[in-house]
PDB file of N, CA and C in Angstrom:
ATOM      1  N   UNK A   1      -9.372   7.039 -15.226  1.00  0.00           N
ATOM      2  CA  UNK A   1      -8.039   7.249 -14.693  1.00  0.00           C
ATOM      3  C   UNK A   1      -7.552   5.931 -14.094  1.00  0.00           C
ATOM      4  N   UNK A   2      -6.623   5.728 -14.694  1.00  0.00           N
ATOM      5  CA  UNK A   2      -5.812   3.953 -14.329  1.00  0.00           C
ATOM      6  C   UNK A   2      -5.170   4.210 -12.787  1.00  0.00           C
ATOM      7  N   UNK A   3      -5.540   3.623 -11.918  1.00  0.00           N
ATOM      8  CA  UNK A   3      -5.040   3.500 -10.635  1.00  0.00           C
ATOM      9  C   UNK A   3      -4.155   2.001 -10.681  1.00  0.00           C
ATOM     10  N   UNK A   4      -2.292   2.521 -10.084  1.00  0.00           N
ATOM     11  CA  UNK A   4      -1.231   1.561 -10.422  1.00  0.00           C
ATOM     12  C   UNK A   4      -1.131   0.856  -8.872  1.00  0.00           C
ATOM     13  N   UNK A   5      -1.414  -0.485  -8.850  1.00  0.00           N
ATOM     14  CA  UNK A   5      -1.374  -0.828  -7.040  1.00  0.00           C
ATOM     15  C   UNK A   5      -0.022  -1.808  -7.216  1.00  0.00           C
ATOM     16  N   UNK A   6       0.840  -1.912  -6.082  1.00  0.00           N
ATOM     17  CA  UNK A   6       1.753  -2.944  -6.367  1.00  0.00           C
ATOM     18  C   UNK A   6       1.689  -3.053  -5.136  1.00  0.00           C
ATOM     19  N   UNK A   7       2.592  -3.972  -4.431  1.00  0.00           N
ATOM     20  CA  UNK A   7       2.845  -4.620  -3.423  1.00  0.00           C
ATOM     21  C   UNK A   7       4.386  -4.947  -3.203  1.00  0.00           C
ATOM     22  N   UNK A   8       4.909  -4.969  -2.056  1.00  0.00           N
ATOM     23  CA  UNK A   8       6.349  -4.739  -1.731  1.00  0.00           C
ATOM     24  C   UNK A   8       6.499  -5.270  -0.560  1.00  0.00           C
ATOM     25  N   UNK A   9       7.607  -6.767   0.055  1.00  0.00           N
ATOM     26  CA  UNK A   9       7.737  -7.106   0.970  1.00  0.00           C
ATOM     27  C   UNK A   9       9.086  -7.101   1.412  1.00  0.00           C
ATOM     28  N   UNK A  10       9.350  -6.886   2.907  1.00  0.00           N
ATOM     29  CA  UNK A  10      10.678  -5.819   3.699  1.00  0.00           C
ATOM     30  C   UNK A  10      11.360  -7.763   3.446  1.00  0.00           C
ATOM     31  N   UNK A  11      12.753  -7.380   2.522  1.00  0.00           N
ATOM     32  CA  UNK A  11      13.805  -8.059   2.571  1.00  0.00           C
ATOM     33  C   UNK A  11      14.422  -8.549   4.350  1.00  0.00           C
ATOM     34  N   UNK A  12      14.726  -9.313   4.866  1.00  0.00           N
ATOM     35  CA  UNK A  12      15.238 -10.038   5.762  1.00  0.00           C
ATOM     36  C   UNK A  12      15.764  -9.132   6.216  1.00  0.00           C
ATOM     37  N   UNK A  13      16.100  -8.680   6.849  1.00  0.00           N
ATOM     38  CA  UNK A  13      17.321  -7.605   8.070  1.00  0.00           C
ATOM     39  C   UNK A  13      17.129  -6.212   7.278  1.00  0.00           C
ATOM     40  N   UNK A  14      16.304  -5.833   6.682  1.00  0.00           N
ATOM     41  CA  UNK A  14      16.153  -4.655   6.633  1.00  0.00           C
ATOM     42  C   UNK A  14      15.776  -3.705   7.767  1.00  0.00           C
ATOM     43  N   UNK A  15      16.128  -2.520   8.187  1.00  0.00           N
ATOM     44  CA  UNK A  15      15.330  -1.907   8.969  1.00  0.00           C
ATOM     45  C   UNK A  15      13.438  -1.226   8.280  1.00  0.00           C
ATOM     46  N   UNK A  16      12.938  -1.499   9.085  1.00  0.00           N
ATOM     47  CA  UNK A  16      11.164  -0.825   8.512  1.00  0.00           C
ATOM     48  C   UNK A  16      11.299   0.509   8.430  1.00  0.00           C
ATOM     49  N   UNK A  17      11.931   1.662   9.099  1.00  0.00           N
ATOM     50  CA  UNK A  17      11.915   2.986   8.766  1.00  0.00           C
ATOM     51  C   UNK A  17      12.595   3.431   7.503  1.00  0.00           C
ATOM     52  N   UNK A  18      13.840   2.696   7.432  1.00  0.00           N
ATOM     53  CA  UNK A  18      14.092   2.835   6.134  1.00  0.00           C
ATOM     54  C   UNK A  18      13.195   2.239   4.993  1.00  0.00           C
ATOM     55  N   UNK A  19      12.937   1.360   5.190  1.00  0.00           N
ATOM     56  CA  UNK A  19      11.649   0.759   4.307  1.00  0.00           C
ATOM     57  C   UNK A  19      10.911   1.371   3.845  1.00  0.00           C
ATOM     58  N   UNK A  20      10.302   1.946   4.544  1.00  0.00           N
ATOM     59  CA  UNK A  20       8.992   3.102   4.531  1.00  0.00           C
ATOM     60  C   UNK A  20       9.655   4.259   4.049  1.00  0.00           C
ATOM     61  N   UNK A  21      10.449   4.919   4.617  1.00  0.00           N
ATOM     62  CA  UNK A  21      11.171   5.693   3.667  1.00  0.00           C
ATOM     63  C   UNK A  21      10.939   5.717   2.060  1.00  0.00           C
ATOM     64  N   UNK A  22      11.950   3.927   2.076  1.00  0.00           N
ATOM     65  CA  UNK A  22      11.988   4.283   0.270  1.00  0.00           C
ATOM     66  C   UNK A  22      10.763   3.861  -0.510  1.00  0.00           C
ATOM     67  N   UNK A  23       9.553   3.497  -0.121  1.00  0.00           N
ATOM     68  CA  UNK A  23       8.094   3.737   0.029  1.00  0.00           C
ATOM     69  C   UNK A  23       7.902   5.176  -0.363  1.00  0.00           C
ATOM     70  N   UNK A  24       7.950   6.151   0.647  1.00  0.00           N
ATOM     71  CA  UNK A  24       7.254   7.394   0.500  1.00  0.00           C
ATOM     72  C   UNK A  24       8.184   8.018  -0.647  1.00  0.00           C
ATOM     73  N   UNK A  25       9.322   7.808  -0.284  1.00  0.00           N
ATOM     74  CA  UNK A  25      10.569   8.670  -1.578  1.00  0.00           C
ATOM     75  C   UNK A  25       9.369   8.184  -3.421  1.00  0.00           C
ATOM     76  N   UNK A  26       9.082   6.753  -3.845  1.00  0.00           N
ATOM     77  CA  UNK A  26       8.412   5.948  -4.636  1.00  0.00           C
ATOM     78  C   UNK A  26       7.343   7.058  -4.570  1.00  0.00           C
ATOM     79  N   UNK A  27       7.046   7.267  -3.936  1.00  0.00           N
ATOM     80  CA  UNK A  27       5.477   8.430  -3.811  1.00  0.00           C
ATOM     81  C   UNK A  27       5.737   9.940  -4.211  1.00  0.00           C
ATOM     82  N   UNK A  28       6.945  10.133  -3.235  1.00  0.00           N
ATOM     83  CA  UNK A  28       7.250  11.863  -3.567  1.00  0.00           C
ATOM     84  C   UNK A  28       7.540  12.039  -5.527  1.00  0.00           C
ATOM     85  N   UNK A  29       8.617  10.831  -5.707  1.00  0.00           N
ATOM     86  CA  UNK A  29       8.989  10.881  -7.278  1.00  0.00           C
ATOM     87  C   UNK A  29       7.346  11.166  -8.529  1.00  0.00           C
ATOM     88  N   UNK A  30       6.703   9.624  -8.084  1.00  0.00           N
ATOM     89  CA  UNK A  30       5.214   9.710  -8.908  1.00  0.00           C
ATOM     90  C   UNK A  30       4.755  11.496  -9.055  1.00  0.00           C
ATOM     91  N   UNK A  31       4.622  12.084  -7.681  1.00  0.00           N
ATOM     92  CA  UNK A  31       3.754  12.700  -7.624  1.00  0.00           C
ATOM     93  C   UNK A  31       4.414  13.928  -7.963  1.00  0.00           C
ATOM     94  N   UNK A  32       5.489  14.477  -8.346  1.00  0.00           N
ATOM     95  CA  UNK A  32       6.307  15.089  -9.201  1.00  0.00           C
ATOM     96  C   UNK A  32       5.740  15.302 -10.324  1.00  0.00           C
ATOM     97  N   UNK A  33       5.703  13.744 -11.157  1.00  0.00           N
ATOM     98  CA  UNK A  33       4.985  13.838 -12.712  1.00  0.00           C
ATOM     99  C   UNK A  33       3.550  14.503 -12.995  1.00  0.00           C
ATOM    100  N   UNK A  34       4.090  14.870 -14.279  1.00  0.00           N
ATOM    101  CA  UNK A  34       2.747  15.347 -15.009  1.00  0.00           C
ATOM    102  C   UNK A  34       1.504  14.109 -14.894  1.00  0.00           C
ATOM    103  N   UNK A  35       0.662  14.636 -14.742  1.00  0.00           N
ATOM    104  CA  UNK A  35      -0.489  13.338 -14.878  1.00  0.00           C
ATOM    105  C   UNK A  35      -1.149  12.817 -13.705  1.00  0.00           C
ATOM    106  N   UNK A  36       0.000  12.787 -12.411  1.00  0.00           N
ATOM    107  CA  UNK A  36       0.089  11.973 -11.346  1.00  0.00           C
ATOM    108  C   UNK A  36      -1.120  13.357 -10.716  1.00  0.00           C
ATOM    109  N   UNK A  37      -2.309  12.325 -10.061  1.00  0.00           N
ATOM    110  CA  UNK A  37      -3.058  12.631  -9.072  1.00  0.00           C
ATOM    111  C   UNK A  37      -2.806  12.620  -8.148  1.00  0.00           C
ATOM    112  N   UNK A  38      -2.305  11.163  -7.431  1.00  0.00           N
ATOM    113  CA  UNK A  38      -2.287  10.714  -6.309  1.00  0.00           C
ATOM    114  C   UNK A  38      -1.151   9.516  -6.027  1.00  0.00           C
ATOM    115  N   UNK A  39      -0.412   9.658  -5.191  1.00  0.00           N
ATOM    116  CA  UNK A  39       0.614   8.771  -5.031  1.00  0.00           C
ATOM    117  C   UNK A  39       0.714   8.436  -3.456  1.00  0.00           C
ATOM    118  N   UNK A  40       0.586   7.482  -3.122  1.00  0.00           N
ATOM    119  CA  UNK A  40       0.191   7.020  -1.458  1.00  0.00           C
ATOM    120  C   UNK A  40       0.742   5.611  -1.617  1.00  0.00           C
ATOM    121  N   UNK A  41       1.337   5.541  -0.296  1.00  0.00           N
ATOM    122  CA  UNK A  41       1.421   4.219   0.245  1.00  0.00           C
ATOM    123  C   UNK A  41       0.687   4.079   1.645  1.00  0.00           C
ATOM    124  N   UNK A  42       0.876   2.613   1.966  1.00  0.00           N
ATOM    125  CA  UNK A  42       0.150   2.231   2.855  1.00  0.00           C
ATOM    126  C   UNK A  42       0.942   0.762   3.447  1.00  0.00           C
ATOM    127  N   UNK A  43       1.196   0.426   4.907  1.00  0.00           N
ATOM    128  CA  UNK A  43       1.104  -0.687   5.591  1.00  0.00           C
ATOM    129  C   UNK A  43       0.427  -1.676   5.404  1.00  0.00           C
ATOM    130  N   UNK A  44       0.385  -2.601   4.788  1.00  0.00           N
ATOM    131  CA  UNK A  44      -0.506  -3.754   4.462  1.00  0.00           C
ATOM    132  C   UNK A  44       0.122  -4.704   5.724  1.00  0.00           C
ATOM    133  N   UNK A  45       0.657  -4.464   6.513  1.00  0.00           N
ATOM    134  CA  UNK A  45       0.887  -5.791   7.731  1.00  0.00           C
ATOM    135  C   UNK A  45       2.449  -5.039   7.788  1.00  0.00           C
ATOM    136  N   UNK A  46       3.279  -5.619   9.044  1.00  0.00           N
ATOM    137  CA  UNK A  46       4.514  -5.150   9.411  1.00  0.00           C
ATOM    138  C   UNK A  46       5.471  -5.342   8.293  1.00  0.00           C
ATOM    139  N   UNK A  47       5.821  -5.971   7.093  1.00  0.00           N
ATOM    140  CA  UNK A  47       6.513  -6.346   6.715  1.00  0.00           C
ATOM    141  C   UNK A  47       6.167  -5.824   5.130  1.00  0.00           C
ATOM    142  N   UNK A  48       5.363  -5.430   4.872  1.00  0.00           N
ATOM    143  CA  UNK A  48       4.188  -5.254   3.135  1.00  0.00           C
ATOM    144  C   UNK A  48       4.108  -3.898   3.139  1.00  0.00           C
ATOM    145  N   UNK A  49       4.378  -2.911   2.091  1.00  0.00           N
ATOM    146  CA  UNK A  49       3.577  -2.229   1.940  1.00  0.00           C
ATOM    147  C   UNK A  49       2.768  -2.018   0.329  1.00  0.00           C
ATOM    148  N   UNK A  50       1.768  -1.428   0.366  1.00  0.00           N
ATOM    149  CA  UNK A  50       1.206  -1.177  -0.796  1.00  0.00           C
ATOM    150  C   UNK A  50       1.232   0.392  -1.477  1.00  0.00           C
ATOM    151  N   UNK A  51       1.342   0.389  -2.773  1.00  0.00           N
ATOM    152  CA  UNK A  51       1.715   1.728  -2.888  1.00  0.00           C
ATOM    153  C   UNK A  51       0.710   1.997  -4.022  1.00  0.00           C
ATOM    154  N   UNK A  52       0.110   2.826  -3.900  1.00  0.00           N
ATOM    155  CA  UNK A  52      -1.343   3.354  -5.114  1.00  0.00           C
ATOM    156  C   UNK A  52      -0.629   4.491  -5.986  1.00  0.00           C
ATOM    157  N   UNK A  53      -0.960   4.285  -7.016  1.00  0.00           N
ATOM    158  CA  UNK A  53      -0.521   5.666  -8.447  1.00  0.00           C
ATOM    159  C   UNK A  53      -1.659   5.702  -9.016  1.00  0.00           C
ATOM    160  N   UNK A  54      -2.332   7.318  -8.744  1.00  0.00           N
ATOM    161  CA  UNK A  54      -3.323   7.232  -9.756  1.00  0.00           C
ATOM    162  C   UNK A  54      -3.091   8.030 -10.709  1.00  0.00           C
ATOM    163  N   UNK A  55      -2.938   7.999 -11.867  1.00  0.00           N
ATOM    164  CA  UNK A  55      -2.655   8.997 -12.763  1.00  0.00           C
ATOM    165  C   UNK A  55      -3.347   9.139 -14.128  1.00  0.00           C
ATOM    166  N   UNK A  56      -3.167   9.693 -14.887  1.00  0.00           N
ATOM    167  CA  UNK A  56      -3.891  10.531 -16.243  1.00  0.00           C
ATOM    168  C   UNK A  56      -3.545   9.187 -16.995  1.00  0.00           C
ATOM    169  N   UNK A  57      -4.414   8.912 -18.069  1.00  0.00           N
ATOM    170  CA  UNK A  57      -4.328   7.946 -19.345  1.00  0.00           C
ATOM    171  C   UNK A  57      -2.702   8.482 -20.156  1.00  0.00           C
ATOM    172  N   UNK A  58      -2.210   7.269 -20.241  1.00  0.00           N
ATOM    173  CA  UNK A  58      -0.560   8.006 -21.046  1.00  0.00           C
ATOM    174  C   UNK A  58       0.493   8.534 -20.139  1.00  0.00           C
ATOM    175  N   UNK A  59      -0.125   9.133 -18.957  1.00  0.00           N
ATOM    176  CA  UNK A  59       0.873   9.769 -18.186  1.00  0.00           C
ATOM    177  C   UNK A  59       2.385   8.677 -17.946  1.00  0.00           C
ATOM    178  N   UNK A  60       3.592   9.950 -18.131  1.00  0.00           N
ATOM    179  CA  UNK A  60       5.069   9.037 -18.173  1.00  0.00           C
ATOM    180  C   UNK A  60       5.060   9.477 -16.306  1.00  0.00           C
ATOM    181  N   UNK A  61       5.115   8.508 -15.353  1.00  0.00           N
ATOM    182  CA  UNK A  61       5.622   8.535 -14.311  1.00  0.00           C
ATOM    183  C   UNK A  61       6.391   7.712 -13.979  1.00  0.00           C
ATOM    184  N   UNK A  62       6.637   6.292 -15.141  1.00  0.00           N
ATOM    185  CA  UNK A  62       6.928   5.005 -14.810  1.00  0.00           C
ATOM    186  C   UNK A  62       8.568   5.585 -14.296  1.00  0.00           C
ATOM    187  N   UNK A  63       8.736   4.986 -13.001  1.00  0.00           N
ATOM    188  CA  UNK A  63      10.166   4.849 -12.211  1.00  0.00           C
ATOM    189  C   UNK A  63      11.368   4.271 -13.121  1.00  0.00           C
ATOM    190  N   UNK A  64      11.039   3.687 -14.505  1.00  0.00           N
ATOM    191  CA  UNK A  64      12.342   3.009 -15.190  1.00  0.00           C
ATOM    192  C   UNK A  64      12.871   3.755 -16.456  1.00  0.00           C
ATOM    193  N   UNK A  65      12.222   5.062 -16.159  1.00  0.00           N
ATOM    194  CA  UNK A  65      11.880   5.777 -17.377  1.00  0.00           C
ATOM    195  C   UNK A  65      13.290   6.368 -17.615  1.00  0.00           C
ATOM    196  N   UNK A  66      13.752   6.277 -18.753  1.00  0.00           N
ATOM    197  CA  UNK A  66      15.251   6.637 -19.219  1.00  0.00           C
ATOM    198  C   UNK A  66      15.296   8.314 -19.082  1.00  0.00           C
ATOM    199  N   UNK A  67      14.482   8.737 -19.098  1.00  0.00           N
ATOM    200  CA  UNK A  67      14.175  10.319 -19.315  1.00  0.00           C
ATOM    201  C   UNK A  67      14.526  11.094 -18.016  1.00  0.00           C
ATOM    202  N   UNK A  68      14.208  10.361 -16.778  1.00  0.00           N
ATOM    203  CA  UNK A  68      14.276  10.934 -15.244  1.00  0.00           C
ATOM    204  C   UNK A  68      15.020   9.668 -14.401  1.00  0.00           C
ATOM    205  N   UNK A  69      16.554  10.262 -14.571  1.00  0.00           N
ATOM    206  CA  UNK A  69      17.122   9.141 -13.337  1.00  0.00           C
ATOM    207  C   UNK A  69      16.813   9.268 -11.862  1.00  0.00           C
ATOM    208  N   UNK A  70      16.131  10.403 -11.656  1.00  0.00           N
ATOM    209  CA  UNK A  70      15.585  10.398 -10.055  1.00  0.00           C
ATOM    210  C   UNK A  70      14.375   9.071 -10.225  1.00  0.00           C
ATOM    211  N   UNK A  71      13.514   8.543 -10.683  1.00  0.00           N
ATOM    212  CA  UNK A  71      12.696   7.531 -10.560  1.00  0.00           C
ATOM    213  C   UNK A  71      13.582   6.009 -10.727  1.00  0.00           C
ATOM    214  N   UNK A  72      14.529   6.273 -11.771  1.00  0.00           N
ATOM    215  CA  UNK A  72      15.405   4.679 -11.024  1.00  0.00           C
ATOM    216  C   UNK A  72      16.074   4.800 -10.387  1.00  0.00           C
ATOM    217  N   UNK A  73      16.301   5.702  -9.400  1.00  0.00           N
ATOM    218  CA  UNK A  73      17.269   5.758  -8.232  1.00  0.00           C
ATOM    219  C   UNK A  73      16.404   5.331  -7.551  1.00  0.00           C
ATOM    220  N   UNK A  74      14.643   5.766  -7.095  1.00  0.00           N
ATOM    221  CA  UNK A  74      14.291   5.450  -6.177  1.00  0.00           C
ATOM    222  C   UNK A  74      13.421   4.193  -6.463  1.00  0.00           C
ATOM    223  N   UNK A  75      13.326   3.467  -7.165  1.00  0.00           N
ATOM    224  CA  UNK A  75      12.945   2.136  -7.597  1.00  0.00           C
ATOM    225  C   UNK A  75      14.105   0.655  -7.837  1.00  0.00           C
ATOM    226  N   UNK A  76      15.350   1.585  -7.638  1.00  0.00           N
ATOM    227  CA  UNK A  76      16.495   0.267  -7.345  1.00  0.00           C
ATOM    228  C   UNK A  76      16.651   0.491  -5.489  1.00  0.00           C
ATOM    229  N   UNK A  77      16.189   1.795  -5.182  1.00  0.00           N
ATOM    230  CA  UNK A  77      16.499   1.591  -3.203  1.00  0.00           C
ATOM    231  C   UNK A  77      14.959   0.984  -2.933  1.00  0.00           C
ATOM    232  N   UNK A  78      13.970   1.130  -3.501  1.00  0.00           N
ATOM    233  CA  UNK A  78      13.199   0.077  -2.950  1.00  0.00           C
ATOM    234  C   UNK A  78      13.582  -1.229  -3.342  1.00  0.00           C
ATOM    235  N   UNK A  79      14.107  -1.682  -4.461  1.00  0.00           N
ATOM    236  CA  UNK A  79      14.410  -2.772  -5.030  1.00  0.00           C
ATOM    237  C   UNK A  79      15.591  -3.479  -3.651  1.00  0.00           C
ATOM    238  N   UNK A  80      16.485  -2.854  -3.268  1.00  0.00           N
ATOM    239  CA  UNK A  80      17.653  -3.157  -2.486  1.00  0.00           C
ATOM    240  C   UNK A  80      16.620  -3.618  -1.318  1.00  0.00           C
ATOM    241  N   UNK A  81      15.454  -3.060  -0.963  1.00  0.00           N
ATOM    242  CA  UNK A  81      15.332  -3.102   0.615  1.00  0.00           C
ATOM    243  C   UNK A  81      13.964  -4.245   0.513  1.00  0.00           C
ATOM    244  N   UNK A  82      13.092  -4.421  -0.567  1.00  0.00           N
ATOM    245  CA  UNK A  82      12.372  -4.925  -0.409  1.00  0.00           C
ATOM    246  C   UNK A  82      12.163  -5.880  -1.904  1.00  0.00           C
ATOM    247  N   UNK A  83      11.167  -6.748  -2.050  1.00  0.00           N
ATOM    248  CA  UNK A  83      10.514  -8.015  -2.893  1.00  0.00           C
ATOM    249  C   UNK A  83       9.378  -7.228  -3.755  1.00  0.00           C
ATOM    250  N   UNK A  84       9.089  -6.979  -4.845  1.00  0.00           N
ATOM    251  CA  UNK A  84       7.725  -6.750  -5.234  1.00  0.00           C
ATOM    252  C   UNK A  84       7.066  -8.212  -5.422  1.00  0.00           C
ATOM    253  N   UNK A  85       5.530  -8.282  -4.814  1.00  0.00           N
ATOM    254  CA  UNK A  85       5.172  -9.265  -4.593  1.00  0.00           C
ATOM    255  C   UNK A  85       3.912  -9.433  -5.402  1.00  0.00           C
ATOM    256  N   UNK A  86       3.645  -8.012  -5.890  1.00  0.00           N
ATOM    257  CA  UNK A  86       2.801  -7.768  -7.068  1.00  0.00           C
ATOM    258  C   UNK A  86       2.645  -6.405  -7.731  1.00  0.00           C
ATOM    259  N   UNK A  87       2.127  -6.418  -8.491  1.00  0.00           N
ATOM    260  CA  UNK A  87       1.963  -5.681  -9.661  1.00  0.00           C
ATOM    261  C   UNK A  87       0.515  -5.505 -10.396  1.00  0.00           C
ATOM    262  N   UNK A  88      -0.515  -4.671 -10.005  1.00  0.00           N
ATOM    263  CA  UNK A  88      -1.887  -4.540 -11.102  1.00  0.00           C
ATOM    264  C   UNK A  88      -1.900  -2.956 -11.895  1.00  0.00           C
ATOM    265  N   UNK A  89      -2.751  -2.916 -12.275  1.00  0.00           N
ATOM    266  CA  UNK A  89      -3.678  -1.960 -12.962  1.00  0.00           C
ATOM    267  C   UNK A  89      -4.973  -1.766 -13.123  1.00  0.00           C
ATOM    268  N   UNK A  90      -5.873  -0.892 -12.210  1.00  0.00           N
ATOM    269  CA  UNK A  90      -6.849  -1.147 -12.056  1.00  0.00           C
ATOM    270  C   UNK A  90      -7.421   0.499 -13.218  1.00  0.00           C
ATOM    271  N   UNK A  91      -8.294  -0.427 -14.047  1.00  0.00           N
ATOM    272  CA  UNK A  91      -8.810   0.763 -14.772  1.00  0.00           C
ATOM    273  C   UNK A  91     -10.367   1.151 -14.546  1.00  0.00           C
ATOM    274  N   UNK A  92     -10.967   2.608 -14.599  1.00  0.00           N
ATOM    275  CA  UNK A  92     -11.983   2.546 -14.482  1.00  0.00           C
ATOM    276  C   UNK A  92     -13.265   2.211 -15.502  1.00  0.00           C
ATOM    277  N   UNK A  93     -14.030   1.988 -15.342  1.00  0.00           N
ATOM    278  CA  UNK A  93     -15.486   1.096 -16.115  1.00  0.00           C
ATOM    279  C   UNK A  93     -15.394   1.796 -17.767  1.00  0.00           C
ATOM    280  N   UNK A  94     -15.377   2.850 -17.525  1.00  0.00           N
ATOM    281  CA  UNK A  94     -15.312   4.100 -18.838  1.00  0.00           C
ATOM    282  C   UNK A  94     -14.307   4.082 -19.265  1.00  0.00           C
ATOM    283  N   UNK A  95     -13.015   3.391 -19.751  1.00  0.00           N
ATOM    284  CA  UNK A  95     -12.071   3.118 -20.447  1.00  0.00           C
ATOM    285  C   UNK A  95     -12.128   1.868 -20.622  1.00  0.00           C
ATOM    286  N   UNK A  96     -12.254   1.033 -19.887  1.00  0.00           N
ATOM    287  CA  UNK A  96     -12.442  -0.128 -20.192  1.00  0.00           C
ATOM    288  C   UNK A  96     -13.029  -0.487 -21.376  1.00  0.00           C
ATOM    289  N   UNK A  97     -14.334  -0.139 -20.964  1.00  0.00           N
ATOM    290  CA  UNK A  97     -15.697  -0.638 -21.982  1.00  0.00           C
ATOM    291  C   UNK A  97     -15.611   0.379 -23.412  1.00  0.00           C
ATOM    292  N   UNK A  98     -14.292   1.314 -23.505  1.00  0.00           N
ATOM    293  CA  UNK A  98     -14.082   2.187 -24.828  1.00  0.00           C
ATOM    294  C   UNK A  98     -13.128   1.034 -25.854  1.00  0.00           C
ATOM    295  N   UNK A  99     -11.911   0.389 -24.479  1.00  0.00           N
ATOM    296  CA  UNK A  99     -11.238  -0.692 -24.798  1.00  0.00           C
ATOM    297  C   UNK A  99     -12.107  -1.946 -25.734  1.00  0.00           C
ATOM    298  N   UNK A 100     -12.732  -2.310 -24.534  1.00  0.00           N
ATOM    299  CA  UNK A 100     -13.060  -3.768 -25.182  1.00  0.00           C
ATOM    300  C   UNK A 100     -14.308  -3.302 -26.800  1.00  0.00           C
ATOM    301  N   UNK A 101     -14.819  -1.928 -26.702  1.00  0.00           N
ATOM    302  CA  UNK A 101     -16.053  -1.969 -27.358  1.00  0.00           C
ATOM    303  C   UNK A 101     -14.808  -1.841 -29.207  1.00  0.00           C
ATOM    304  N   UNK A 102     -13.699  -1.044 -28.909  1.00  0.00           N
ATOM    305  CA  UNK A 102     -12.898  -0.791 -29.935  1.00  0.00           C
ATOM    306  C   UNK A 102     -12.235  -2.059 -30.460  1.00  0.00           C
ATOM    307  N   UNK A 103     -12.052  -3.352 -29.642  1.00  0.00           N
ATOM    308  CA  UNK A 103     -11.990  -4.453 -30.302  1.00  0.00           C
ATOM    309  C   UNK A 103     -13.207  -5.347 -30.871  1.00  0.00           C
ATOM    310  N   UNK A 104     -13.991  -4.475 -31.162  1.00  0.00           N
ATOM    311  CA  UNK A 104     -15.042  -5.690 -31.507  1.00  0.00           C
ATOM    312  C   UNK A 104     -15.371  -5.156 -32.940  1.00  0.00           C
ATOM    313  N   UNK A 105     -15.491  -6.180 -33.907  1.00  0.00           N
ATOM    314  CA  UNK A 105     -15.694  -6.114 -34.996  1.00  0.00           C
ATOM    315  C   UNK A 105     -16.628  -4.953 -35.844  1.00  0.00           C
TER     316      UNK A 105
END
């Protein structure tokens, strides 16, 4: 199960409650979708937060998804209030090694 981590830093004169807000709203949407396990954010320092998606292989939760305008509504109000400062994908050992073993000759 691919766990989605990104990172998000509070734009200049933003207020932090609203911040966090459109943080958890980013969480309530994920965890709506089919697939979605787990959708959490977290405080990484006053100004950062980090937001975890863990969800099913394939699962559609992505926020830009033409299919559900509630996920780009709430991925342009985080966009307004804050910086994404990163972006991973952390997959576990057992997909991986199905990955890399299916590219090998």
């Amino acid at each position: 199960m691919p766990l989605f981590v990104s990172q998000h830093e509070r734009r200049e004169g933003v207020d932090r409650d609203e911040f966090g807000r459109a943080a958890l709203n980013i969480c309530r949407y994920a965890r709506s979708r089919d697939g979605v396990t787990s959708a959490r954010f977290y405080w990484a320092n006053v100004d950062t937060v980090a937001i975890t998606v863990a969800a099913d292989v394939g699962a559609d939760w992505g926020l830009m998804s033409g299919s559900n305008p509630d996920g780009a509504k709430a991925s342009f109000r985080l966009s307004d209030l804050a910086r994404q400062v990163s972006s991973e994908v952390w997959n576990d050992a057992g997909p991986g090694e199905q990955m890399y073993l299916s590219t090998m000759p």
